[in-house]
C-alpha atoms as a PDB file:
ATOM      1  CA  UNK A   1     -27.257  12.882  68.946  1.00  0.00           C
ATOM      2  CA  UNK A   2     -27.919  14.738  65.428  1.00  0.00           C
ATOM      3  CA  UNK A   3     -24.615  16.984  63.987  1.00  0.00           C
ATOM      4  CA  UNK A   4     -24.827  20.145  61.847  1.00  0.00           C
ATOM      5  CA  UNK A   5     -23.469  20.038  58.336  1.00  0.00           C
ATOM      6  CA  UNK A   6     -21.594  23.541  56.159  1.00  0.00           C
ATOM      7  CA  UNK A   7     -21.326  22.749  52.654  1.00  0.00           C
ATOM      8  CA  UNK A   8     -19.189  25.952  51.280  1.00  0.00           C
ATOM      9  CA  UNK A   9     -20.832  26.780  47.109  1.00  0.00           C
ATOM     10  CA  UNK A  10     -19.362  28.434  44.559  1.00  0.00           C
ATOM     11  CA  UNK A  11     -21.185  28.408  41.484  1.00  0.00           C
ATOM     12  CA  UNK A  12     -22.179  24.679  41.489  1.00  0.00           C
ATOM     13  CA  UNK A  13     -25.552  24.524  42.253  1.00  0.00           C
ATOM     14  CA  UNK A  14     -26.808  21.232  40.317  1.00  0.00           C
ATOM     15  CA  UNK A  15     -24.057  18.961  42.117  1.00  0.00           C
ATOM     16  CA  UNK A  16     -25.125  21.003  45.478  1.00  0.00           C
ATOM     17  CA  UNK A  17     -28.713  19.450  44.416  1.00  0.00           C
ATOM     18  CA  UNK A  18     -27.464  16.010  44.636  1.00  0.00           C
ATOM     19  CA  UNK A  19     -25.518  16.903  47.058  1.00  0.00           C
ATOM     20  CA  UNK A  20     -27.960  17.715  49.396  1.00  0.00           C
ATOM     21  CA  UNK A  21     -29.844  15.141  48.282  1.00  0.00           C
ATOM     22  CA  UNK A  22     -27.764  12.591  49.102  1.00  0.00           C
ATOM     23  CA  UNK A  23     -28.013  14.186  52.779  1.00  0.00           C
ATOM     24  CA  UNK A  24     -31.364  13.943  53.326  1.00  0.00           C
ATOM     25  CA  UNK A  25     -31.422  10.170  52.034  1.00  0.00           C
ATOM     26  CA  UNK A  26     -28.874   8.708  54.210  1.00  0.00           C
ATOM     27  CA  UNK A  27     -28.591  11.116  56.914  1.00  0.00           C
ATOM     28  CA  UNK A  28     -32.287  12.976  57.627  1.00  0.00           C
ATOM     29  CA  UNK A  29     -33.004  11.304  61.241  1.00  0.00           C
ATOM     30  CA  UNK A  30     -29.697  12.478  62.543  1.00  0.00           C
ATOM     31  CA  UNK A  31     -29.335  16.111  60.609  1.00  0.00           C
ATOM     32  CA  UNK A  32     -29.429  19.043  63.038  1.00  0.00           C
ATOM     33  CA  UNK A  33     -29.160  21.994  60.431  1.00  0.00           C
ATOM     34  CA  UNK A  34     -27.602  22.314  56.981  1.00  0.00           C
ATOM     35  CA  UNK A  35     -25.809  25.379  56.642  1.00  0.00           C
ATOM     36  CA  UNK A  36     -25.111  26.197  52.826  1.00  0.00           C
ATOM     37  CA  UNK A  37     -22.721  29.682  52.294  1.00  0.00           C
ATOM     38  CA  UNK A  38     -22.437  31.129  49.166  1.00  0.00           C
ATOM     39  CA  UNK A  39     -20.131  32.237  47.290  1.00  0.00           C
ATOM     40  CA  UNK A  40     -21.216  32.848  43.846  1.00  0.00           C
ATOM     41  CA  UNK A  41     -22.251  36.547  44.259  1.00  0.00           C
ATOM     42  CA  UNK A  42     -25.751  35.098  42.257  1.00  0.00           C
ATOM     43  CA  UNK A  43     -28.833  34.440  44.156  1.00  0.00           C
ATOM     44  CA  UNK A  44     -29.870  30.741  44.978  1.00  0.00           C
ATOM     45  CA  UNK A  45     -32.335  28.948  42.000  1.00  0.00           C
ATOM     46  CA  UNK A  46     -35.774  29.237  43.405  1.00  0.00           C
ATOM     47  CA  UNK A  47     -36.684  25.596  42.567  1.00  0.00           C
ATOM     48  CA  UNK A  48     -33.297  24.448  44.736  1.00  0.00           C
ATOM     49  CA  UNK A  49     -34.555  26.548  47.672  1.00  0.00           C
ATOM     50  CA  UNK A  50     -38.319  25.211  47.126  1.00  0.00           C
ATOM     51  CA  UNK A  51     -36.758  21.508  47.155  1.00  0.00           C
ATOM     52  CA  UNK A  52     -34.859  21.830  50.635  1.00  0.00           C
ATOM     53  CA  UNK A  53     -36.761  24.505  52.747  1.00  0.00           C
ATOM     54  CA  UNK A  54     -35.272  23.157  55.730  1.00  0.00           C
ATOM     55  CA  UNK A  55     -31.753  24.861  54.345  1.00  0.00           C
ATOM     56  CA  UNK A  56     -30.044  27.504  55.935  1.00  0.00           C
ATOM     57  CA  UNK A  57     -28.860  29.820  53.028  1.00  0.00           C
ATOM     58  CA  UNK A  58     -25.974  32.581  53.422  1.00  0.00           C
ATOM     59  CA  UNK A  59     -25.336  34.457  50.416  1.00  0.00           C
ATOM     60  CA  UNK A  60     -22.146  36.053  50.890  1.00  0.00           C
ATOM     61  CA  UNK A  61     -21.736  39.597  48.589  1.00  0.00           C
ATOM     62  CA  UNK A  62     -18.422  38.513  47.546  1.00  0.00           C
ATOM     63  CA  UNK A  63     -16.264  35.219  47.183  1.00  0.00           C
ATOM     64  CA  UNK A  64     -14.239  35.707  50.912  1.00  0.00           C
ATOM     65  CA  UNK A  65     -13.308  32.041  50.015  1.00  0.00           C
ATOM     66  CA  UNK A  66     -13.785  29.072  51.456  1.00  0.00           C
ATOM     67  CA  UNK A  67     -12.483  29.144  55.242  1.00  0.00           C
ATOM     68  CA  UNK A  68     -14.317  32.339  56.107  1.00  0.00           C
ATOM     69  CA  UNK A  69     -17.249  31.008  54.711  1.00  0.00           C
ATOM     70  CA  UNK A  70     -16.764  27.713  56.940  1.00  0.00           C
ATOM     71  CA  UNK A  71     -16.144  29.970  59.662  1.00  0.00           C
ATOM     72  CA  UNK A  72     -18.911  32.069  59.195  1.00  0.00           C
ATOM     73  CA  UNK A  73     -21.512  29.224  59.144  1.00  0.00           C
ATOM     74  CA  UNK A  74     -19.584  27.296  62.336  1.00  0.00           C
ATOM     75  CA  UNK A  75     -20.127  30.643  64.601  1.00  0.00           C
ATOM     76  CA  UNK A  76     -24.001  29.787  64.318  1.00  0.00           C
ATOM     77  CA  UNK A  77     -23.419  26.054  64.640  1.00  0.00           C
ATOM     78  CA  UNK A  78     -25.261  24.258  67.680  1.00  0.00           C
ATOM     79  CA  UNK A  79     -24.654  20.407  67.158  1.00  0.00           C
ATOM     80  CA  UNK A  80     -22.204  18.786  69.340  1.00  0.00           C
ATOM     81  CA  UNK A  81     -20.644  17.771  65.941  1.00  0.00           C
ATOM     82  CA  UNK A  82     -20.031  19.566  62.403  1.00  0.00           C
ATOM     83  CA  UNK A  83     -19.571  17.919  59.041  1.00  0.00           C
ATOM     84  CA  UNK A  84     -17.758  19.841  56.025  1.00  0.00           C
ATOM     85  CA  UNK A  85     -18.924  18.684  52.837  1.00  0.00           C
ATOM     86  CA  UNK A  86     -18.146  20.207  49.881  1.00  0.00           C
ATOM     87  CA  UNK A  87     -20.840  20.980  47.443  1.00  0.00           C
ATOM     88  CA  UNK A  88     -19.482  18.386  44.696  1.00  0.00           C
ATOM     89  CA  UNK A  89     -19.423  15.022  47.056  1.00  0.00           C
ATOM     90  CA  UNK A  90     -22.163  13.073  47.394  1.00  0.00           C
ATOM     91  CA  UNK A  91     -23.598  10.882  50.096  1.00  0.00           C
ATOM     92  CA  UNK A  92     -24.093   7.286  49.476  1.00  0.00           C
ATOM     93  CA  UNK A  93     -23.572   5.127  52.761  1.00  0.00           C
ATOM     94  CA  UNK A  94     -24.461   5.443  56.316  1.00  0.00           C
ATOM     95  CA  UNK A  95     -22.032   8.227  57.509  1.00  0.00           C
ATOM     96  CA  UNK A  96     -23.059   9.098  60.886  1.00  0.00           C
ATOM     97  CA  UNK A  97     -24.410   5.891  61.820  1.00  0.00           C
ATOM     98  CA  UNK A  98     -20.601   4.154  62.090  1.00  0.00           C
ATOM     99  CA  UNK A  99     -19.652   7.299  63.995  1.00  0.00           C
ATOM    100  CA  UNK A 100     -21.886   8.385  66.974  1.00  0.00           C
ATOM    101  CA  UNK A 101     -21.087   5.774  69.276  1.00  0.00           C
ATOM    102  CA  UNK A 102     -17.278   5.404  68.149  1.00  0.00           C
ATOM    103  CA  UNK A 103     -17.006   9.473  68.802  1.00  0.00           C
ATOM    104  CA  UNK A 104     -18.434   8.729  72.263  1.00  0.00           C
ATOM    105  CA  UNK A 105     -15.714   6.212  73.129  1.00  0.00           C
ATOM    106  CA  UNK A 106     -13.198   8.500  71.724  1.00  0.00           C
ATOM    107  CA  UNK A 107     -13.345  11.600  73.381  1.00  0.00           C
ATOM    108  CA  UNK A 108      -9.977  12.933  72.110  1.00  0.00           C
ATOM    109  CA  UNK A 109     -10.418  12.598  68.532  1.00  0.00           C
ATOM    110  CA  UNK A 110     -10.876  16.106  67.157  1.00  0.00           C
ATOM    111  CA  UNK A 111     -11.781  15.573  63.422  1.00  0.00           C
ATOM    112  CA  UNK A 112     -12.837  12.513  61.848  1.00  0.00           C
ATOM    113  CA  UNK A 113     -12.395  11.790  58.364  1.00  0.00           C
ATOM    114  CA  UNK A 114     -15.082   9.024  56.276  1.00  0.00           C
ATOM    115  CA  UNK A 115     -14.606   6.371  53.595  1.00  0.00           C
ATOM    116  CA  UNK A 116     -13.958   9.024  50.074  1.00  0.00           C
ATOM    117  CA  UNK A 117     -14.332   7.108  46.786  1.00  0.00           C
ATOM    118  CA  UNK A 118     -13.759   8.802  42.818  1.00  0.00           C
ATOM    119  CA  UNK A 119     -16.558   9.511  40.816  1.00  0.00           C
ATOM    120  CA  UNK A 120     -14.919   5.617  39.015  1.00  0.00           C
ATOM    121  CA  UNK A 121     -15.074   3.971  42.560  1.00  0.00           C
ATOM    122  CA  UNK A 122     -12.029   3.826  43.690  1.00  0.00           C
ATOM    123  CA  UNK A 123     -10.193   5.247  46.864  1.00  0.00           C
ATOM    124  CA  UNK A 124      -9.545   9.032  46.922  1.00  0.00           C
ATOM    125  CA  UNK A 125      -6.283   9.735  48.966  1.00  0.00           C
ATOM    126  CA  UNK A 126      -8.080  11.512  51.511  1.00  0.00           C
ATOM    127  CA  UNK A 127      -5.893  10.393  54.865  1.00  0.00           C
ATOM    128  CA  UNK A 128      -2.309  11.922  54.531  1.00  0.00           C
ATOM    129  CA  UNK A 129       1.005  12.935  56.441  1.00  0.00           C
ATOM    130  CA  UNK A 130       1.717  16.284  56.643  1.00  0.00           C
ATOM    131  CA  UNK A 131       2.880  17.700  53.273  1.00  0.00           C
ATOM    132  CA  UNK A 132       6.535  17.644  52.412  1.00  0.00           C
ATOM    133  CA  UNK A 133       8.632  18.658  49.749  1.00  0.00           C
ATOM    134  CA  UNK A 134       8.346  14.908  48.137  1.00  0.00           C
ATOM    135  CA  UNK A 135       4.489  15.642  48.348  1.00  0.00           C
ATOM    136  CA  UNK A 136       5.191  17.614  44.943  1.00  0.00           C
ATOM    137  CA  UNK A 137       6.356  14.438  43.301  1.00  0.00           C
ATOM    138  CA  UNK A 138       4.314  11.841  45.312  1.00  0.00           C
ATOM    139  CA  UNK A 139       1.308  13.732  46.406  1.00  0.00           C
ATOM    140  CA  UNK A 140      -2.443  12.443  45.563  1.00  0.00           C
ATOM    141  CA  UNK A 141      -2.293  14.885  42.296  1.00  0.00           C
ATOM    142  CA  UNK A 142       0.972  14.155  41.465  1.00  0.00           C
ATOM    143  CA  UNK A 143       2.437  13.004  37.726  1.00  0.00           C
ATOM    144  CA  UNK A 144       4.625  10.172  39.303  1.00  0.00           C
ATOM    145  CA  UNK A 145       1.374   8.989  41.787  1.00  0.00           C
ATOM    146  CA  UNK A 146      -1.393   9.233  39.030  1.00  0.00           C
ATOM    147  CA  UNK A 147       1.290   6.495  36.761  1.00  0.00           C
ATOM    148  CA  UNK A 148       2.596   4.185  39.898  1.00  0.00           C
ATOM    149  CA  UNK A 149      -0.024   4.272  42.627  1.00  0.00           C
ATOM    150  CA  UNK A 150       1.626   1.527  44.010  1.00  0.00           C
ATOM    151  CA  UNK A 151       5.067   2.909  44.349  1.00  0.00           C
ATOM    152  CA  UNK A 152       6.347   2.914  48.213  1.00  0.00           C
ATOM    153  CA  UNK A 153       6.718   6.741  48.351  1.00  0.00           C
ATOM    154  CA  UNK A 154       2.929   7.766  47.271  1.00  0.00           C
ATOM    155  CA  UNK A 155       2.135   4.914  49.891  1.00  0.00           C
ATOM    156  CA  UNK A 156       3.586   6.590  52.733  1.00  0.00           C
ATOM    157  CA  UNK A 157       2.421  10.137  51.545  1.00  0.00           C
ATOM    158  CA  UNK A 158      -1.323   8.771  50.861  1.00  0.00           C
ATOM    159  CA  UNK A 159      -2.184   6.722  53.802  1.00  0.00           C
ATOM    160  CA  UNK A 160      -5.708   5.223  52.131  1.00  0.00           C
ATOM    161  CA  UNK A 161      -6.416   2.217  50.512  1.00  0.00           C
ATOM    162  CA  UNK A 162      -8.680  -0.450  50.745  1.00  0.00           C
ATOM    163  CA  UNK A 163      -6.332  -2.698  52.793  1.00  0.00           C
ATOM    164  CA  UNK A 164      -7.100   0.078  55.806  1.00  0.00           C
ATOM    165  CA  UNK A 165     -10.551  -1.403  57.259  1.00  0.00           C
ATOM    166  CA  UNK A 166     -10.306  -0.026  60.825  1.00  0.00           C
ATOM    167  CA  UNK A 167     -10.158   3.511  62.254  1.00  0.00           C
ATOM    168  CA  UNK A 168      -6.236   4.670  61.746  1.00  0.00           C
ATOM    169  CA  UNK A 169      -4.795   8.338  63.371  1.00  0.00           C
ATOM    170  CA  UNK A 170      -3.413  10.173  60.116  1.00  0.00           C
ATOM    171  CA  UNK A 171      -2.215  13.626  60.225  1.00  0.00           C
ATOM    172  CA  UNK A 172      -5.018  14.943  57.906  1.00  0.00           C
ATOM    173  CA  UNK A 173      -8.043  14.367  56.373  1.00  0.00           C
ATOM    174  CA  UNK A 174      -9.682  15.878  53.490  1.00  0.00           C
ATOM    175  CA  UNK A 175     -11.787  19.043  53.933  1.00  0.00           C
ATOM    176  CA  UNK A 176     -14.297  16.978  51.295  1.00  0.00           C
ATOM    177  CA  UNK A 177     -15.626  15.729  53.879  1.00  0.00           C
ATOM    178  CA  UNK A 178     -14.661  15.928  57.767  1.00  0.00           C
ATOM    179  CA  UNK A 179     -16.572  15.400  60.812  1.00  0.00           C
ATOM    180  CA  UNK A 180     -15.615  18.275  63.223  1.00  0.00           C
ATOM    181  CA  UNK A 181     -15.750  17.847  67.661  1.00  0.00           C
ATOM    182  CA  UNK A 182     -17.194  20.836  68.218  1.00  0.00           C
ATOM    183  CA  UNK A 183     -15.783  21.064  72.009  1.00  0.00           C
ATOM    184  CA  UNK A 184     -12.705  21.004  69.779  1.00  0.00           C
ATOM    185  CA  UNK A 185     -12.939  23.995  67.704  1.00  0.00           C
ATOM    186  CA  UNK A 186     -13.713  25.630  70.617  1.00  0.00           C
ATOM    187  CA  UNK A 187     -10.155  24.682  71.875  1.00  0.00           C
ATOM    188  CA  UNK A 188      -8.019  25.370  68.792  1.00  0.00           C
ATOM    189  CA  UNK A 189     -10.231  28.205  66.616  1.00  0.00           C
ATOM    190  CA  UNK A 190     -11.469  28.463  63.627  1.00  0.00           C
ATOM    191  CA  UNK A 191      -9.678  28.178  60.596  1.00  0.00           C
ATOM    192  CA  UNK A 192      -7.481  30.156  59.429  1.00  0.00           C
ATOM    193  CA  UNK A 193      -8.628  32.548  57.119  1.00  0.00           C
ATOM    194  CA  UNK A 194      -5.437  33.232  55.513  1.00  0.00           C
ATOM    195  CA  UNK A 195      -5.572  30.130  53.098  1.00  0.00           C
ATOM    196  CA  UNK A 196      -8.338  31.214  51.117  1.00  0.00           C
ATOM    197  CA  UNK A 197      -9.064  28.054  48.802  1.00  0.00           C
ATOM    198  CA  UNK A 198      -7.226  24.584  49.218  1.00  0.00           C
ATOM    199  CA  UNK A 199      -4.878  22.806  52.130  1.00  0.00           C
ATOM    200  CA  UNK A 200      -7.102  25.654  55.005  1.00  0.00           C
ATOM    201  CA  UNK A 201      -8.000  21.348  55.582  1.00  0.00           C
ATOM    202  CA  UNK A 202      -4.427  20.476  56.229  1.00  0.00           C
ATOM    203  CA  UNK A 203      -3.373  23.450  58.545  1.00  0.00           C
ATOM    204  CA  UNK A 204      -6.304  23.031  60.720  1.00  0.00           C
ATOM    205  CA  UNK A 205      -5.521  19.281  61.173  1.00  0.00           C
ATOM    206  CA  UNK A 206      -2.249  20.043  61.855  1.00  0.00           C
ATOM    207  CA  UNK A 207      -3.238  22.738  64.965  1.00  0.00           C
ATOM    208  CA  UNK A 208      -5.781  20.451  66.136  1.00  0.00           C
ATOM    209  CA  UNK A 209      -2.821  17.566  66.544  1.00  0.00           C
ATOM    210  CA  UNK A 210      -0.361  20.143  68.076  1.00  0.00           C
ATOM    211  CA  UNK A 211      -3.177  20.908  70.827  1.00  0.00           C
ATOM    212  CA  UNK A 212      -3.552  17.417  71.417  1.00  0.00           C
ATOM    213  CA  UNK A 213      -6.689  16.064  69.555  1.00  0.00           C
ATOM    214  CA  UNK A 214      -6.453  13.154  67.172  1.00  0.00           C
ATOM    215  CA  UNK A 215      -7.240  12.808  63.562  1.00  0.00           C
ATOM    216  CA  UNK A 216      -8.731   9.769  62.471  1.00  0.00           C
ATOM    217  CA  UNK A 217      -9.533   8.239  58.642  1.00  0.00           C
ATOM    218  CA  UNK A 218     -12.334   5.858  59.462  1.00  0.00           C
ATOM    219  CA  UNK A 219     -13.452   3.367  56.717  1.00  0.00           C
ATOM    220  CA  UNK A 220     -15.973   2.202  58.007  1.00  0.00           C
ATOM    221  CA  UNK A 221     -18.261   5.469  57.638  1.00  0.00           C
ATOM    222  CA  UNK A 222     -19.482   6.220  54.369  1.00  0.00           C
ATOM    223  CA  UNK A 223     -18.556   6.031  51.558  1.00  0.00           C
ATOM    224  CA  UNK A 224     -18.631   9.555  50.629  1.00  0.00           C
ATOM    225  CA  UNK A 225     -18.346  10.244  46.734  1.00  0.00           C
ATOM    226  CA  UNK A 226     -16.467  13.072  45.811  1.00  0.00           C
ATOM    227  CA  UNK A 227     -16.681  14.142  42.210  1.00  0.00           C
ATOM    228  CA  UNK A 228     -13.254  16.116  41.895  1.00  0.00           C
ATOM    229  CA  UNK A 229     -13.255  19.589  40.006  1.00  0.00           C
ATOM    230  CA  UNK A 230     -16.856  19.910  39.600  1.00  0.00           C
ATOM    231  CA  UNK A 231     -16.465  22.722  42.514  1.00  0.00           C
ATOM    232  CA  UNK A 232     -14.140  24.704  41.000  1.00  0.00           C
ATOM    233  CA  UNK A 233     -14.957  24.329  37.159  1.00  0.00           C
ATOM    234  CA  UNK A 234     -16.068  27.516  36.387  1.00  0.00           C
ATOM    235  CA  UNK A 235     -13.238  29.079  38.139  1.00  0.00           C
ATOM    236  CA  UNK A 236     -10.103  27.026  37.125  1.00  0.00           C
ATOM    237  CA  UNK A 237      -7.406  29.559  36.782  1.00  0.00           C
ATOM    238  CA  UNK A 238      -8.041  30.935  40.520  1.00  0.00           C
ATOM    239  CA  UNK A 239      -8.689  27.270  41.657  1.00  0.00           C
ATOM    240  CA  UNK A 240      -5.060  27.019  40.044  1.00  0.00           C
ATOM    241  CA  UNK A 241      -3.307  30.334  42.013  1.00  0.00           C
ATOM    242  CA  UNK A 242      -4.953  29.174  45.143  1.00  0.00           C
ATOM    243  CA  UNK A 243      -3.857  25.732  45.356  1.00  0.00           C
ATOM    244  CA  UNK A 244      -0.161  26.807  45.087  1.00  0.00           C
ATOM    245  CA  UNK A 245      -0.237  30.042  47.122  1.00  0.00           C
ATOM    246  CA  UNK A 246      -1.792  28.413  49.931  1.00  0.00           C
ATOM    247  CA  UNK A 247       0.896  24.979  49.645  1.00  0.00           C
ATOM    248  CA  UNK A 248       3.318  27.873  49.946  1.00  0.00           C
ATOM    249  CA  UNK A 249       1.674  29.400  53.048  1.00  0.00           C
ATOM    250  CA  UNK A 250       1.092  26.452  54.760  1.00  0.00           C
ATOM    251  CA  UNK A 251       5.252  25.695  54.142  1.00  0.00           C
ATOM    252  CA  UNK A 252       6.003  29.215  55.454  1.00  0.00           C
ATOM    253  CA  UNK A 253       3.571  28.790  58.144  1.00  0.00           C
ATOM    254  CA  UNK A 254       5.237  25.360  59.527  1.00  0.00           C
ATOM    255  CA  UNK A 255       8.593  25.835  58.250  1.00  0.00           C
ATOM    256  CA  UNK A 256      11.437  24.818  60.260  1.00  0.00           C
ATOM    257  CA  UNK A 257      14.326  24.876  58.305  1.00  0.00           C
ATOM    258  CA  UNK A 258      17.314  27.146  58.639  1.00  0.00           C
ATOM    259  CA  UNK A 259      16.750  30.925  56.930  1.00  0.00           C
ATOM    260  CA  UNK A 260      13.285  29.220  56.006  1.00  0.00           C
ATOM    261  CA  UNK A 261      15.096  27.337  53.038  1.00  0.00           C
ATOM    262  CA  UNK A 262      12.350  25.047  52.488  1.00  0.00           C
ATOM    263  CA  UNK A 263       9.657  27.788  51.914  1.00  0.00           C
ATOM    264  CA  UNK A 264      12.274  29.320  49.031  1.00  0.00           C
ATOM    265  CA  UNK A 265      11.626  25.558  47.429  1.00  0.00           C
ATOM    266  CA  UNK A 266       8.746  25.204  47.877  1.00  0.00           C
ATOM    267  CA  UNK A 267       8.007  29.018  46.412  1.00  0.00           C
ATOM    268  CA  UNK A 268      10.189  28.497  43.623  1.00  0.00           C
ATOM    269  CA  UNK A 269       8.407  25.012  43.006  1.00  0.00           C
ATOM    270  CA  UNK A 270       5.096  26.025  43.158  1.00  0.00           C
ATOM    271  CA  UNK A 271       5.984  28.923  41.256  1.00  0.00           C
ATOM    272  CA  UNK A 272       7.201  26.734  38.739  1.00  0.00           C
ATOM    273  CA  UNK A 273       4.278  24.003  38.614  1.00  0.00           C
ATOM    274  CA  UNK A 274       1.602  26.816  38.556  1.00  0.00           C
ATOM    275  CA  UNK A 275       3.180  28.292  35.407  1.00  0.00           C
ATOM    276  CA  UNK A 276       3.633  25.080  33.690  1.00  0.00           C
ATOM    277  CA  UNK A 277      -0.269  24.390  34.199  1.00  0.00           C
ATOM    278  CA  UNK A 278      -1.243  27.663  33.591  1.00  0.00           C
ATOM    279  CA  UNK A 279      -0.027  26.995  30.122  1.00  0.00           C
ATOM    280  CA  UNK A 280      -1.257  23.924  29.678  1.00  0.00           C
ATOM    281  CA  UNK A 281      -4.747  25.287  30.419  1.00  0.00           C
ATOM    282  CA  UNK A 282      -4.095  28.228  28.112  1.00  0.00           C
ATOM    283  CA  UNK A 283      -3.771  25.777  25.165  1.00  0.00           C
ATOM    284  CA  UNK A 284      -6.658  23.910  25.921  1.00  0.00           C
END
């Protein structure tokens, strides 16, 4: 059984190289198609094209960000089974291999998440529970996590660490790089295109639990290597709106607190915390 892979670019074309290579090392036997969208509003290097001419490439006019560009690459997919790779993570283990027959035997797990190390080697949170308002202070990017790793409340927040060796239900897994039923999608829908860069990943976990499919970290796939930032480098201050206006809309979106009181937080939060590192960035 072979699975389709969507690797979403935007302006990172020499990681996509490696990237891509990394695919066709570890995973050529079992690749269906690669679908690559573009973002970048610049046409794709010639010698990048030349090098993978089994590529599907979609050069979008415009940046419609990332979960319309997922979505326009899944309506073409064929593969019982889609991967979502970002253009800045990098193959380096057997990924489907640990996975075919274990998806088989588990017919209700929607989205599958793989082993995700740091460009140092060690473990990327990429298994988490649903995003609170603690998640500002003990989330995977978070001041008080980055110190104390090891303090209790990161720990429940970020459920991965090496001490997890089997397959464990989370409530999310990193759009880095997720392994996607497609009989599922076609259940719950596509993303949603609302969240136009960052935690599009987390909402469409969370629908895919609420219609009844599981999410599942599995360590024993991979490892994936996901070199944080490199995607977004050359556009850091909308990489920096994004990730808080979509944390906001993914609040509003699930909030059930009276008068929606924890969407005012988290508004005011984010609000707060993008301005902060918007300055910080400025003096740089």
């Amino acid at each position: 059984m072979s699975f389709d892979v969507i690797i979403v670019n935007y302006s990172c074309h020499e990681a996509l190289g490696r990237c891509l290579s990394g695919l066709e090392r570890w995973e050529r036997s079992k690749l269906d198609t690669v679908y690559v969208v573009d973002n970048s509003q610049t046409s794709f290097p010639d010698d990048l094209v030349r090098r993978f001419p089994g590529v599907i490439w979609l050069a979008n006019s415009e940046n419609v960000g990332f979960a319309r560009a997922v979505n326009q690459a899944l309506a073409k997919a064929t593969a019982p089974y889609v991967c979502l790779l970002n253009p800045d993570a990098e193959v380096s283990g057997p990924l489907w291999g640990p996975l075919e027959e274990w998806l088989e035997r588990n017919s209700r797990v929607g989205i599958v998440g793989p082993r995700i190390l740091n460009t140092d080697g060690s473990i990327q949170g990429s298994a988490r529970t649903f995003p609170t308002l603690a998640t500002a202070f003990f989330g995977r990017t978070a001041l008080i996590s980055r110190l104390f790793p090891d303090n209790p409340f990161t720990k429940t927040n970020i459920l991965t660490s090496r001490s997890i060796c089997e397959a464990t239900d989370v409530d999310w897994v990193s759009g880095a790089c997720m392994i996607v039923r497609r009989s599922a999608v076609k259940d719950v829908g596509p993303m949603d295109q609302k969240f136009f860069l960052y935690w599009e990943d987390c909402d469409w976990c969370t629908r895919f639990r609420s219609a009844g499919w599981k999410i599942v970290y599995h360590p024993g796939a991979g490892p994936v290597i996901h070199h944080v930032g490199q995607a977004s480098k050359n556009a850091r201050w909308l990489a920096l709106y994004h990730f808080h206006r979509s944390a906001v809309l993914l609040y509003w979106k699930y909030d059930r607190t009276p008068a929606r009181i924890g969407s005012l937080i988290a508004l005011a939060g984010a609000t707060l915390r993008c301005g902060v590192l918007g300055l910080k960035l400025a003096l740089r």
